[in-house]
Protein backbone atom coordinates (compact mmCIF):
# COMPACT_ATOMS: atom_id res chain seq x y z
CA UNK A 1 -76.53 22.48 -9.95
CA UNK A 2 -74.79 21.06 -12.81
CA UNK A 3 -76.12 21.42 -16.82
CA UNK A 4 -76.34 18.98 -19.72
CA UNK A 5 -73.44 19.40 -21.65
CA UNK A 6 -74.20 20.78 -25.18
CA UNK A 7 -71.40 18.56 -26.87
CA UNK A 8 -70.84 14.36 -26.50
CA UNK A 9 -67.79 12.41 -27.89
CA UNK A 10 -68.98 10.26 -30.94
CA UNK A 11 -69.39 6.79 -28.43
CA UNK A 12 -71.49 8.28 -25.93
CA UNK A 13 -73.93 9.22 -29.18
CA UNK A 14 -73.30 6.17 -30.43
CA UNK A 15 -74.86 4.80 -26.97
CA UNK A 16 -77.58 7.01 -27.27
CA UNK A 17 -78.61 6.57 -31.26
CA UNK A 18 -78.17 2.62 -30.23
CA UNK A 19 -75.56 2.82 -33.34
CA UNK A 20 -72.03 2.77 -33.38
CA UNK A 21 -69.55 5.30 -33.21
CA UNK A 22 -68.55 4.57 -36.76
CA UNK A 23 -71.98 5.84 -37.71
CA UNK A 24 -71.72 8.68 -36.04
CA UNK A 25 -68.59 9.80 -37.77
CA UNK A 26 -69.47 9.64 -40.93
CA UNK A 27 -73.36 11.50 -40.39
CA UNK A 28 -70.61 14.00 -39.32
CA UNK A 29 -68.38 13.70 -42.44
CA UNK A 30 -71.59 13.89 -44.36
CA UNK A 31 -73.03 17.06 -42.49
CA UNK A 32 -76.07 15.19 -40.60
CA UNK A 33 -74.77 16.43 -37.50
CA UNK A 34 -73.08 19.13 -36.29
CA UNK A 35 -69.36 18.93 -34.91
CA UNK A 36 -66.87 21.29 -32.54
CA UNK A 37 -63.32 20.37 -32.65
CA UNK A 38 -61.02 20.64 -30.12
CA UNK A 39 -57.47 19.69 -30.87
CA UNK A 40 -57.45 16.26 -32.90
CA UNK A 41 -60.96 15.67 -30.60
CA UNK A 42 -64.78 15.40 -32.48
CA UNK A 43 -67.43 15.87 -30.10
CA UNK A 44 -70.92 16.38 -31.41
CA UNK A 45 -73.04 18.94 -31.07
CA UNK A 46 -76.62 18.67 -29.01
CA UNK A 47 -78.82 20.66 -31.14
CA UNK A 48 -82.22 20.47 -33.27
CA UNK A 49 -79.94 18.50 -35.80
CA UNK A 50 -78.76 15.78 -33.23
CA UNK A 51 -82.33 15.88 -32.20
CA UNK A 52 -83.66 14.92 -34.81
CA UNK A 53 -81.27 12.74 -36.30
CA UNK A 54 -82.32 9.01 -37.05
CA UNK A 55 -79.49 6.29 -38.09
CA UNK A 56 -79.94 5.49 -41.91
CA UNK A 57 -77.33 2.45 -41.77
CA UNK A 58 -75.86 0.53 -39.29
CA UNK A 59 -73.40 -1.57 -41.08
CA UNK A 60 -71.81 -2.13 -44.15
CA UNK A 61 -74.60 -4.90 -45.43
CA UNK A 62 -77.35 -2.55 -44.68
CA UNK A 63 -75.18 1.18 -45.89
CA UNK A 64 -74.85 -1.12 -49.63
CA UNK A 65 -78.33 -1.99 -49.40
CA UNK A 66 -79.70 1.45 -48.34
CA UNK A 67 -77.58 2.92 -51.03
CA UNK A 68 -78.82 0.75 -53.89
CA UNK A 69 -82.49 1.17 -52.80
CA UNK A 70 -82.29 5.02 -52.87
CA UNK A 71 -80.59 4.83 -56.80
């Protein structure tokens, strides 16, 4: 019987928020998600905040675009 881990490296989140892993480092430099470190590793933790969690940019065109829109 094996469990669901409770922590993902950033691509296989990536894979799973349909984002890329880019994206996913910096909702963890930001605080959107939450993050164990092991070593020079960042895995993400799967909790209520990953849960929830809902990409706000996917690239550069659309982060400058979201960011002007929320001035």
């Amino acid at each position: 019987m094996s469990a669901e881990p409770n922590v993902l490296l950033a691509t296989k989140a990536a894979r799973e928020k349909d984002c890329t892993a880019q994206t996913i480092y910096n909702a963890l430099d930001r605080g959107d998600l939450n993050e164990v470190q092991m070593g020079r590793h960042r895995f993400v933790v799967k909790d209520e905040k990953y849960d929830d969690y809902a990409v706000k940019e996917t690239g550069g065109r659309a982060h400058s675009t979201y960011r002007s829109n929320s001035s």
